[in-house]
C-alpha atoms as a PDB file:
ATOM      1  CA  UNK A   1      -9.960 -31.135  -8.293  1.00  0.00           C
ATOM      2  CA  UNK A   2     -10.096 -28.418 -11.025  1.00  0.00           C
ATOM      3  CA  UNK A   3     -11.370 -24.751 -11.606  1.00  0.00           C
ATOM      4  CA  UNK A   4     -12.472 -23.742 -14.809  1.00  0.00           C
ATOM      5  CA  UNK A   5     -11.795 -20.046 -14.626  1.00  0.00           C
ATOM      6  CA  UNK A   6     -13.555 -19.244 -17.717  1.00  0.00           C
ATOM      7  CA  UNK A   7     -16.055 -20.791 -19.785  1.00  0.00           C
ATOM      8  CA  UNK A   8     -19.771 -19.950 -21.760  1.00  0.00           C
ATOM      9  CA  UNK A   9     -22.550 -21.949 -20.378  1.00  0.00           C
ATOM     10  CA  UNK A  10     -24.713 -20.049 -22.680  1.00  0.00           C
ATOM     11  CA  UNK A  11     -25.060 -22.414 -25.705  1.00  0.00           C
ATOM     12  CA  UNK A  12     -25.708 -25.182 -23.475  1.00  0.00           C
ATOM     13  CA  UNK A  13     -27.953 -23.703 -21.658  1.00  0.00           C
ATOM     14  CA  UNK A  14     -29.941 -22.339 -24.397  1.00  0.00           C
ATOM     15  CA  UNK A  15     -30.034 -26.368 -25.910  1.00  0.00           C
ATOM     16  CA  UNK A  16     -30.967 -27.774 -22.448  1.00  0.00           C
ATOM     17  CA  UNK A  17     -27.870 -29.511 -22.615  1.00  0.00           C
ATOM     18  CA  UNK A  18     -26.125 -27.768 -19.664  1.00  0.00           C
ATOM     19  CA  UNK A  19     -27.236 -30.768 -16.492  1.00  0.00           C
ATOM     20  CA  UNK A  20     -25.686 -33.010 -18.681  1.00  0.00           C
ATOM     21  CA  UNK A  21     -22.580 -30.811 -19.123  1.00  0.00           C
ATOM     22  CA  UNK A  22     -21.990 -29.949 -15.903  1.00  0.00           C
ATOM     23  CA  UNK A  23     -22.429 -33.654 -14.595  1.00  0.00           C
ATOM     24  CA  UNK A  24     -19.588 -34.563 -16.805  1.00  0.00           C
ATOM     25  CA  UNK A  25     -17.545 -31.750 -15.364  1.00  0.00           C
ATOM     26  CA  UNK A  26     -17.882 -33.069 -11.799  1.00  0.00           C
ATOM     27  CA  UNK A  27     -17.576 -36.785 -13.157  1.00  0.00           C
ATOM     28  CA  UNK A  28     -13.834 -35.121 -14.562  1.00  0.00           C
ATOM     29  CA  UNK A  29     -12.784 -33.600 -11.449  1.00  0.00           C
ATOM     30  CA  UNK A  30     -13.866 -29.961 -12.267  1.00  0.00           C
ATOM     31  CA  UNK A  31     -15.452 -28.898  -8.983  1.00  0.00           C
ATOM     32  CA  UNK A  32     -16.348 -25.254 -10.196  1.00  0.00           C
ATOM     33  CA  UNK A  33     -16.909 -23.827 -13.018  1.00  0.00           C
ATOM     34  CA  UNK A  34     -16.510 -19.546 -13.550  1.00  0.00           C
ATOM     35  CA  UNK A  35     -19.369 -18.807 -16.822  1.00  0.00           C
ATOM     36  CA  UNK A  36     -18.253 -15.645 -18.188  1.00  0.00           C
ATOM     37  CA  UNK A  37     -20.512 -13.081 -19.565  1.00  0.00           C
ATOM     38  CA  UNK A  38     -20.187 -11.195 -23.085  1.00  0.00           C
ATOM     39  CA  UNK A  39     -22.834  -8.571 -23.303  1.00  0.00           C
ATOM     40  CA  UNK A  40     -26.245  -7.795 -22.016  1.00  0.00           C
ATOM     41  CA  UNK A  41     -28.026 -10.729 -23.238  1.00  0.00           C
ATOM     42  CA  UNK A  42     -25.728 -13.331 -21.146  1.00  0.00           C
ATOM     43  CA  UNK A  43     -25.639 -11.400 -17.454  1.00  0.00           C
ATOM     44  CA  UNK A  44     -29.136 -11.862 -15.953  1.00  0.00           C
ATOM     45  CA  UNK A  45     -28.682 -15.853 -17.465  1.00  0.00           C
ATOM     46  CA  UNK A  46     -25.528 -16.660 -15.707  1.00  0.00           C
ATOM     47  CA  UNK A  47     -26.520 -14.701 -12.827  1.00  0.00           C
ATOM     48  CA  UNK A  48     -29.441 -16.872 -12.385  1.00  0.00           C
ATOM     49  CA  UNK A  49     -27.616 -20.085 -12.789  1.00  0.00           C
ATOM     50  CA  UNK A  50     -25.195 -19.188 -10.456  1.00  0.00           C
ATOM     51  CA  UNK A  51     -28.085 -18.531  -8.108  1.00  0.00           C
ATOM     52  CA  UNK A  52     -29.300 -22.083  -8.905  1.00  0.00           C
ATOM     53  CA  UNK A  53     -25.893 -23.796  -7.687  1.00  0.00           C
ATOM     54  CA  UNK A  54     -26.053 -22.939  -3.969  1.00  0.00           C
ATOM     55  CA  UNK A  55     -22.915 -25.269  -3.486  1.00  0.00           C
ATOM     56  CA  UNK A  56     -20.864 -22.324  -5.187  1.00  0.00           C
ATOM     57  CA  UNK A  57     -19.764 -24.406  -7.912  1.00  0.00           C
ATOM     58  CA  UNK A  58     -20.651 -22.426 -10.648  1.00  0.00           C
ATOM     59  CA  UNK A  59     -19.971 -18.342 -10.572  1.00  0.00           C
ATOM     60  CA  UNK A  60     -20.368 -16.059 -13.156  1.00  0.00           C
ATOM     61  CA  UNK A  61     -18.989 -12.831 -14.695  1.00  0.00           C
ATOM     62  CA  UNK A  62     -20.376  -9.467 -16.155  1.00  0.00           C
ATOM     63  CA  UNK A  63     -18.913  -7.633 -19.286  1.00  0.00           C
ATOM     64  CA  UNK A  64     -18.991  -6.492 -22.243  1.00  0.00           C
ATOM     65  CA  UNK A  65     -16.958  -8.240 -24.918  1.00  0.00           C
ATOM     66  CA  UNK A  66     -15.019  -6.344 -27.299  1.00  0.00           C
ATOM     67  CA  UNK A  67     -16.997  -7.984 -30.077  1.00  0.00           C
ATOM     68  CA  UNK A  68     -20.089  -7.056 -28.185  1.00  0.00           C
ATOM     69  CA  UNK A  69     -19.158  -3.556 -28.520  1.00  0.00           C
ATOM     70  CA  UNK A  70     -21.002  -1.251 -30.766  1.00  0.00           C
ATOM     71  CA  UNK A  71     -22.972   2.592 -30.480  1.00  0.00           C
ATOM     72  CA  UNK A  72     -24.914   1.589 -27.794  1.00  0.00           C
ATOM     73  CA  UNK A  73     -21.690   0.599 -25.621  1.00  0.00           C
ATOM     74  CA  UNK A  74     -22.360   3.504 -22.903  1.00  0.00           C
ATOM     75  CA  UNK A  75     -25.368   2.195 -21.882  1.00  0.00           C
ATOM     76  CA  UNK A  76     -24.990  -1.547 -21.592  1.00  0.00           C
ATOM     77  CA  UNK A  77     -21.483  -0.451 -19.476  1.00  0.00           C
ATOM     78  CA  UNK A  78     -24.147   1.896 -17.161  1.00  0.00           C
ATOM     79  CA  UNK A  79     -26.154  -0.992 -16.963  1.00  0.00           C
ATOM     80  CA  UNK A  80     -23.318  -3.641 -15.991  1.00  0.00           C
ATOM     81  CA  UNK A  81     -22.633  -1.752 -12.997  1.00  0.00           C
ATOM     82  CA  UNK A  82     -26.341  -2.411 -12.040  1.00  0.00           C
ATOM     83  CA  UNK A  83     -25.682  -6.130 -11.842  1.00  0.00           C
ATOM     84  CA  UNK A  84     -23.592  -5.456  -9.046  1.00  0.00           C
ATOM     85  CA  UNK A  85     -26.122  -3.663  -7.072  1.00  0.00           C
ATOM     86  CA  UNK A  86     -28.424  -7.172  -7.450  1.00  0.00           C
ATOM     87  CA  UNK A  87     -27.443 -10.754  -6.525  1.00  0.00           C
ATOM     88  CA  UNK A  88     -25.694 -12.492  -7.037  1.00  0.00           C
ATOM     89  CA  UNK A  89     -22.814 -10.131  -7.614  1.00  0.00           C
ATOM     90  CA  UNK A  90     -20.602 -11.563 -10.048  1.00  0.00           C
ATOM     91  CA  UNK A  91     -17.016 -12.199  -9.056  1.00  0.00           C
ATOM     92  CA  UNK A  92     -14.960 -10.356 -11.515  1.00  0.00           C
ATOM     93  CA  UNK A  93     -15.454  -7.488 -14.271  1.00  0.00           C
ATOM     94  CA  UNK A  94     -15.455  -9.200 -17.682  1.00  0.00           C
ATOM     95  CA  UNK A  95     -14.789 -10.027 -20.438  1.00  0.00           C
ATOM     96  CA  UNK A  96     -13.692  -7.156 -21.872  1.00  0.00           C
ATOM     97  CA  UNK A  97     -10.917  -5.947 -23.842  1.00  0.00           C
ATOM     98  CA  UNK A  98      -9.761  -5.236 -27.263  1.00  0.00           C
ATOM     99  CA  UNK A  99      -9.835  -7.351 -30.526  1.00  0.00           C
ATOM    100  CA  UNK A 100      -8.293  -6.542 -33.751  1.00  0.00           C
ATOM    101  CA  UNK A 101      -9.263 -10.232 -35.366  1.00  0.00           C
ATOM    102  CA  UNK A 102     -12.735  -9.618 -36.214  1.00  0.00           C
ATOM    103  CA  UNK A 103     -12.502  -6.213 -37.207  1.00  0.00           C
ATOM    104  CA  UNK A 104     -14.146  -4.939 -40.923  1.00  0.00           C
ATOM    105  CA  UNK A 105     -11.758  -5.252 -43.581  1.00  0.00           C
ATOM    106  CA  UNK A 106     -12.462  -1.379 -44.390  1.00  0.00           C
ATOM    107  CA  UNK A 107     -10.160   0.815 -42.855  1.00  0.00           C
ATOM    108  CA  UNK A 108     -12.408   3.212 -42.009  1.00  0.00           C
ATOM    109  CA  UNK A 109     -14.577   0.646 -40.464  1.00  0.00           C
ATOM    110  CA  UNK A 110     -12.069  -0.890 -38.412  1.00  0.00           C
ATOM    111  CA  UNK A 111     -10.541   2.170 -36.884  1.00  0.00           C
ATOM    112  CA  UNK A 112     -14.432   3.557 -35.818  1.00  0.00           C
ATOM    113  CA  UNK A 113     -15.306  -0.002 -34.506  1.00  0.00           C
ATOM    114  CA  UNK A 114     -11.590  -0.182 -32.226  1.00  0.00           C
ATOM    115  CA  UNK A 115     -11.951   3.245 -30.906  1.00  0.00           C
ATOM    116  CA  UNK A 116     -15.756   2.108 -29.608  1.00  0.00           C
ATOM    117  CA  UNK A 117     -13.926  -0.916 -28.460  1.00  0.00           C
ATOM    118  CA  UNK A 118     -11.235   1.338 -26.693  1.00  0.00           C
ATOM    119  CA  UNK A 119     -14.017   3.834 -25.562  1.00  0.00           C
ATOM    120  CA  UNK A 120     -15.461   1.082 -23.874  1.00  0.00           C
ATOM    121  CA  UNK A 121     -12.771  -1.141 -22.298  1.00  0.00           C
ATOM    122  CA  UNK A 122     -11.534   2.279 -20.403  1.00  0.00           C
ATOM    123  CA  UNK A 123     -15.075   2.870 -19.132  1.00  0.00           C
ATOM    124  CA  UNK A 124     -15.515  -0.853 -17.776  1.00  0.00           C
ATOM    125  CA  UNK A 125     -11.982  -0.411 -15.944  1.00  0.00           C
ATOM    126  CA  UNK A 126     -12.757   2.655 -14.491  1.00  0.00           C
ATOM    127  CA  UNK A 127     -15.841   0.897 -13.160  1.00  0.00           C
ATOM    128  CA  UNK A 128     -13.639  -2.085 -11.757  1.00  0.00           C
ATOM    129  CA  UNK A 129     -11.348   0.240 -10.400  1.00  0.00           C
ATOM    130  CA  UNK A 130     -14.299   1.566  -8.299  1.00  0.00           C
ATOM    131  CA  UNK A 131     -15.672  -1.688  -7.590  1.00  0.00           C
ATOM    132  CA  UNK A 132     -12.356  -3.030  -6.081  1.00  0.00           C
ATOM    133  CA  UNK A 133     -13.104  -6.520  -8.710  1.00  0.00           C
ATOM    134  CA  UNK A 134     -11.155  -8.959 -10.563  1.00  0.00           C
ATOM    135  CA  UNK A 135     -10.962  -8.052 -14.590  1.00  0.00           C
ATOM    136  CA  UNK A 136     -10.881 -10.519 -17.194  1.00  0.00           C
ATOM    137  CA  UNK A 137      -8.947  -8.794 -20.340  1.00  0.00           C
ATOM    138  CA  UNK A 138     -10.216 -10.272 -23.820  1.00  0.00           C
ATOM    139  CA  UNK A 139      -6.792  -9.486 -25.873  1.00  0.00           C
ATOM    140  CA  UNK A 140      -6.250 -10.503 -29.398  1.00  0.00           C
ATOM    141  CA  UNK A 141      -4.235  -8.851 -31.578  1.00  0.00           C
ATOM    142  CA  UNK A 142      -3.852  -5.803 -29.400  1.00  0.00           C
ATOM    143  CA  UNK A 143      -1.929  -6.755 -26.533  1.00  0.00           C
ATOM    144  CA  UNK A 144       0.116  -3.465 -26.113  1.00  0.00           C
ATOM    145  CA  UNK A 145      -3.093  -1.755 -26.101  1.00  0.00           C
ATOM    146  CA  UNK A 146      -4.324  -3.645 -23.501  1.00  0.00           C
ATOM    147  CA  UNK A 147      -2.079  -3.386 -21.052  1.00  0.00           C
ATOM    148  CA  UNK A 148      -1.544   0.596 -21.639  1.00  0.00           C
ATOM    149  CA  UNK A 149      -4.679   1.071 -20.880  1.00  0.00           C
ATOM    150  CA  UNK A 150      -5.037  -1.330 -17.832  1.00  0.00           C
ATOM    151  CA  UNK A 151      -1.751   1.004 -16.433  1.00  0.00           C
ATOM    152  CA  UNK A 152      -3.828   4.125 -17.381  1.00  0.00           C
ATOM    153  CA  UNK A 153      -7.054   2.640 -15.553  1.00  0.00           C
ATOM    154  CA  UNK A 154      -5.003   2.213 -12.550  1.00  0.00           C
ATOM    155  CA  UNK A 155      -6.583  -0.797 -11.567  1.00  0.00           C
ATOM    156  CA  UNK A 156      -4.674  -3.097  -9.403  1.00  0.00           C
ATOM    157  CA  UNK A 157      -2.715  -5.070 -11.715  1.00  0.00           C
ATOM    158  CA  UNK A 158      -2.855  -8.500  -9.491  1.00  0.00           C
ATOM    159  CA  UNK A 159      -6.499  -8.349 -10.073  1.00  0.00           C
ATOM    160  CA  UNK A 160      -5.810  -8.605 -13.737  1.00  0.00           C
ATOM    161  CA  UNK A 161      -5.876 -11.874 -16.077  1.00  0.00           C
ATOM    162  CA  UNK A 162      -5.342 -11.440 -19.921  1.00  0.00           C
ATOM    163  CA  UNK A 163      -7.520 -15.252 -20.308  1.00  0.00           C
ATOM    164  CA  UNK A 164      -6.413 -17.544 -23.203  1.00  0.00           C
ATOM    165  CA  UNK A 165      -2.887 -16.021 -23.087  1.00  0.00           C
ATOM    166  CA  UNK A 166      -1.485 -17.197 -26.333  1.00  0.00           C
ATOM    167  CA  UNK A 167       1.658 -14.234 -26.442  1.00  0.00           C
ATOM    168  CA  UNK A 168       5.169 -15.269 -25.970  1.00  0.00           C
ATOM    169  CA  UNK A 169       7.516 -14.897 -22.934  1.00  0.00           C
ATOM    170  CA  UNK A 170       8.494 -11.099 -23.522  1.00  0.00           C
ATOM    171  CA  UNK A 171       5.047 -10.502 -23.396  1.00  0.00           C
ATOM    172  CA  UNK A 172       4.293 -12.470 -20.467  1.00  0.00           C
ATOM    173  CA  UNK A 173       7.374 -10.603 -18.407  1.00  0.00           C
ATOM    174  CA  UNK A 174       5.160  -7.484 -18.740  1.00  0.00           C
ATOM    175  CA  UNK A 175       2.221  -8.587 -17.385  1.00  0.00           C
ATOM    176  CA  UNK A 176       4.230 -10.519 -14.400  1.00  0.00           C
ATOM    177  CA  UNK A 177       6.470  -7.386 -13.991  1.00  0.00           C
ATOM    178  CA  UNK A 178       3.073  -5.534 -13.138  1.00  0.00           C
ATOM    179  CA  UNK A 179       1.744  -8.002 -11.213  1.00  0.00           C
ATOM    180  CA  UNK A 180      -0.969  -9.352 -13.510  1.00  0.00           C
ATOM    181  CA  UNK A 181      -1.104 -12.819 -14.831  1.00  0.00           C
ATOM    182  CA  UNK A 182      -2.130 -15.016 -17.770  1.00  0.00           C
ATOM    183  CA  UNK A 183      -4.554 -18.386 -18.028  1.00  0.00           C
ATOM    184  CA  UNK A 184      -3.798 -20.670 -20.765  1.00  0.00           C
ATOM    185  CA  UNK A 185      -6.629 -22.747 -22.830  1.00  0.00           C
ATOM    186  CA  UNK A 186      -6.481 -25.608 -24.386  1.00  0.00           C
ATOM    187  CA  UNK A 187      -4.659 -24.031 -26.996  1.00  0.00           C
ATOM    188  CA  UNK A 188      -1.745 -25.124 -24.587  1.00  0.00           C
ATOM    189  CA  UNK A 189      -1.748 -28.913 -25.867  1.00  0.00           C
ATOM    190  CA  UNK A 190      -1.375 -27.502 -29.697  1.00  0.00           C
ATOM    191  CA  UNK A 191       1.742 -28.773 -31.250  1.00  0.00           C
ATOM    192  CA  UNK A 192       2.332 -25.338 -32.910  1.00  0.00           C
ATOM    193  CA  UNK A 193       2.163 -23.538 -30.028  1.00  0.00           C
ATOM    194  CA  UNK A 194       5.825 -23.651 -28.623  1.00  0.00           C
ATOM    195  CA  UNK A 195       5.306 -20.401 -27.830  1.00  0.00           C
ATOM    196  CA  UNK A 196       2.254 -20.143 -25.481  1.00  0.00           C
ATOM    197  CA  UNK A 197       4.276 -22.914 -23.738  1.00  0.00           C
ATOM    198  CA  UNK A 198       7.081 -20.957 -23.173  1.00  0.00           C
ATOM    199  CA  UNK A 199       4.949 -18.362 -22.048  1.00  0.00           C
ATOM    200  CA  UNK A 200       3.444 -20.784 -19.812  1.00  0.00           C
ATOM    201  CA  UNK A 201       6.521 -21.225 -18.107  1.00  0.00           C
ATOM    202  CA  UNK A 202       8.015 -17.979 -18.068  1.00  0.00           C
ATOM    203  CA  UNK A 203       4.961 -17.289 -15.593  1.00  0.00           C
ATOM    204  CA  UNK A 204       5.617 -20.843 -13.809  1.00  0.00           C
ATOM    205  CA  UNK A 205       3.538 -23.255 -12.038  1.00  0.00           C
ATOM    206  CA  UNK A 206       2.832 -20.601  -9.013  1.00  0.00           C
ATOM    207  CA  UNK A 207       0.853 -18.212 -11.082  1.00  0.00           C
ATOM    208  CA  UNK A 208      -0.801 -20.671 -13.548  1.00  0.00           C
ATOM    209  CA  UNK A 209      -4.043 -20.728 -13.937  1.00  0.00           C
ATOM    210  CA  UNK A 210      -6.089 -23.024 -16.224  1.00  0.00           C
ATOM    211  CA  UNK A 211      -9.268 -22.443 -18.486  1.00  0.00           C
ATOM    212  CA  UNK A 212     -11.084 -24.335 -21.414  1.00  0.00           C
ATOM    213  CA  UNK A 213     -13.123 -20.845 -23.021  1.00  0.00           C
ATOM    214  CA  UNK A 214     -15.774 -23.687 -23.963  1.00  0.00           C
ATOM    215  CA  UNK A 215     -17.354 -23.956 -26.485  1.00  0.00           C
ATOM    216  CA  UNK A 216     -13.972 -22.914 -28.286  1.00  0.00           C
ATOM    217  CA  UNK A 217     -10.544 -24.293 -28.210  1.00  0.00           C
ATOM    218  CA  UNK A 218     -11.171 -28.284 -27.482  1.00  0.00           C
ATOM    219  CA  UNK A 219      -7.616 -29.633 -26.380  1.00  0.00           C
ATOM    220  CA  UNK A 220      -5.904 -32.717 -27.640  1.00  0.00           C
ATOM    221  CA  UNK A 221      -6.614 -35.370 -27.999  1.00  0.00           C
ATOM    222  CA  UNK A 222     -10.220 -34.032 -28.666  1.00  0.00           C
ATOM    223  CA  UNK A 223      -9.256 -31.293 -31.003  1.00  0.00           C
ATOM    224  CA  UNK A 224     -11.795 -30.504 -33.366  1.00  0.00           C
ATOM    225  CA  UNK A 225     -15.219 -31.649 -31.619  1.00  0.00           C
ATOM    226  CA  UNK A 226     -16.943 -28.932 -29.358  1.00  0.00           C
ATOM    227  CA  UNK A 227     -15.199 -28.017 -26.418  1.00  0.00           C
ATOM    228  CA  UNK A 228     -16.980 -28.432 -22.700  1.00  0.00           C
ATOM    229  CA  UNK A 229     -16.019 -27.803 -19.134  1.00  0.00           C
ATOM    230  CA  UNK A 230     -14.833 -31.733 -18.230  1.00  0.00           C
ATOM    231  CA  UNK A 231     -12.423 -31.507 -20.995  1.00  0.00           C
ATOM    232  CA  UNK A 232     -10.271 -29.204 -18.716  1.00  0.00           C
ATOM    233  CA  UNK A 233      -8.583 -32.253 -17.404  1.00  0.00           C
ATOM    234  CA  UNK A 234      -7.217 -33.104 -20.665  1.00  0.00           C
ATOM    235  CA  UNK A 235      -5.114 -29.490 -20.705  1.00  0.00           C
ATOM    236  CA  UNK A 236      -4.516 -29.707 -16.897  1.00  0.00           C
ATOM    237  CA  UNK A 237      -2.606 -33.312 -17.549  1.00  0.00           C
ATOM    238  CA  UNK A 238      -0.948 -31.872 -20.471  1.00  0.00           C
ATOM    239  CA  UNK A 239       0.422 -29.290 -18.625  1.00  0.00           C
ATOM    240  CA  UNK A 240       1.580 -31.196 -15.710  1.00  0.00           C
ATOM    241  CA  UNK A 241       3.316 -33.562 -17.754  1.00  0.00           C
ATOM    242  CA  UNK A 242       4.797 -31.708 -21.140  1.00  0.00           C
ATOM    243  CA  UNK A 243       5.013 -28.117 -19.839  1.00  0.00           C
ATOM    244  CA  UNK A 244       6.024 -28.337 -15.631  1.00  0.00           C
ATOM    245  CA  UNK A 245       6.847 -32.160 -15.450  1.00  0.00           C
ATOM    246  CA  UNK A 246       5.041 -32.031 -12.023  1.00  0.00           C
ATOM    247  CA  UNK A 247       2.198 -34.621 -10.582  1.00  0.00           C
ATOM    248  CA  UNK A 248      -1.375 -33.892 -11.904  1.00  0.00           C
ATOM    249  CA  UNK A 249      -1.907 -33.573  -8.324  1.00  0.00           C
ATOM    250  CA  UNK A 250       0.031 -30.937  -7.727  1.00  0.00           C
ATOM    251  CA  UNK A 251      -0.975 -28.475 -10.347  1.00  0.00           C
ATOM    252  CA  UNK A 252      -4.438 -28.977  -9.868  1.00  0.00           C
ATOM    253  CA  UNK A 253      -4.102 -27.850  -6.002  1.00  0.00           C
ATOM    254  CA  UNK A 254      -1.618 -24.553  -7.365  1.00  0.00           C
ATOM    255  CA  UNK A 255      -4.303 -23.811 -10.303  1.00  0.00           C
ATOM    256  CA  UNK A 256      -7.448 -24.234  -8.225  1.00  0.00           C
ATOM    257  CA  UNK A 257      -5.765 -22.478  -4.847  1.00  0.00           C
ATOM    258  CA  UNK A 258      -4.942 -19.471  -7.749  1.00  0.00           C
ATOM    259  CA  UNK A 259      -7.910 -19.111  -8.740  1.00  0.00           C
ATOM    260  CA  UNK A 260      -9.330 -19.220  -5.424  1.00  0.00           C
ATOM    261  CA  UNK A 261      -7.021 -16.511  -4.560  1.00  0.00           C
ATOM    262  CA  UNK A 262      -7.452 -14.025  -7.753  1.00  0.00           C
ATOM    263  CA  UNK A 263     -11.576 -14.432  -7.600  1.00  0.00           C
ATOM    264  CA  UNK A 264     -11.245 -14.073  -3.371  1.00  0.00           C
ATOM    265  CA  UNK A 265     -13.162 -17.053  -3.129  1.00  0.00           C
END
């Protein structure tokens, strides 16, 4: 059995095609599923479908994305900290993070929008600091960014995942040398990815933990259709076989039991 530790539900649930999803997740082995919120208009949604799965095999996050991030960031962070005064609490802080990819080509622009960005990841991990949660860190093209300011935060670094880790192995040494970790995507299965794989196992099998980010990042051999929750087994196989030469078996009992362990499930 699998754990997706980080997925959107949103689009499907929005097209009323989420029963149908999430029946092909369980039909592929994927036993829970962690939806991971974005911004203000995602929270009270995946809240409520978590509250719908009584079996505890769909959770749900609260952040606010660094592409979610604008003027009004201060008070969408004061009112993610109310959705953890209301069940169900969600179990971890996030997404949040930096993200130099979709910044304005103006200079200007782009240096206004990152410090908002900045302004706002440092406020949402002072408020997991307080909270004692797990943090998902959104990181894309500002990796030593991210983790300075995770070491500034002072958040415990083993409740720390950078998701869809797709550095290199110096990079990964600095998150395992705090204590933090990566999950690894689809993107995993890529051939030009060598070095995601190496990153992969620089952390090794005991720290790996597996996500599909769906709708994005399909795996092979379905690489290029929309990506869905079931299609974790397809990057979970990969993995055992290409990147750990271990039994499928296996890694899905480490991945799950890690996640289990970094959400305190």
């Amino acid at each position: 059995m699998l754990i997706d530790s980080h997925t959107h539900l949103e689009s499907f649930a929005r097209r009323g095609d989420l029963a149908p999803v999430l029946a092909r997740a369980r039909a592929a082995g994927v036993e829970v599923l962690v939806t991971v919120g974005t911004s203000v208009d995602d929270w009270d949604l995946y809240a409520g479908l978590e509250a719908a799965a009584p079996d505890g095999s769909l959770r749900h996050t609260a952040g606010l994305h660094p592409c979610s991030v604008d003027e009004r960031w201060a008070d969408q962070v004061a009112r993610l900290e109310e959705r953890w005064h209301r069940g169900p609490v969600p179990v971890a802080l996030g997404e949040c993070g930096l993200d130099r990819f979709h910044l304005p080509p103006e200079a200007d622009a782009a240096a206004r929008l990152f410090a908002l960005q900045e302004a706002a990841f440092a406020a949402q991990l002072g408020l997991a600091r307080r909270l004692g949660c797990p943090v998902v860190v959104h990181s894309r093209g500002a990796f030593r960014e991210c983790v300075a300011q995770v070491d500034a935060s002072g958040v415990d670094w083993s409740r720390v995942v950078f998701h869809c880790f797709t550095e290199g192995a110096a990079e990964m040494a600095e998150l395992t040398r705090r204590g933090g970790r990566g999950s690894f995507t689809g993107i995993l299965t890529y051939k030009s990815a060598a070095e995601v794989r190496a990153a992969a196992r620089a952390q090794g099998l005991a720290r790996l933990m597996l996500e599909t980010d769906a709708p994005y990042l399909t795996p092979v051999p379905l690489r290029g259709q929309p990506n869905e929750p079931a299609y974790l087994r397809h990057t979970a196989a990969y993995a055992a076989a290409e990147v750990f030469g271990v039994s499928l078996e296996e890694l899905c009992a480490v991945t799950s039991a890690n996640v289990r362990h970094w959400l305190g499930l």
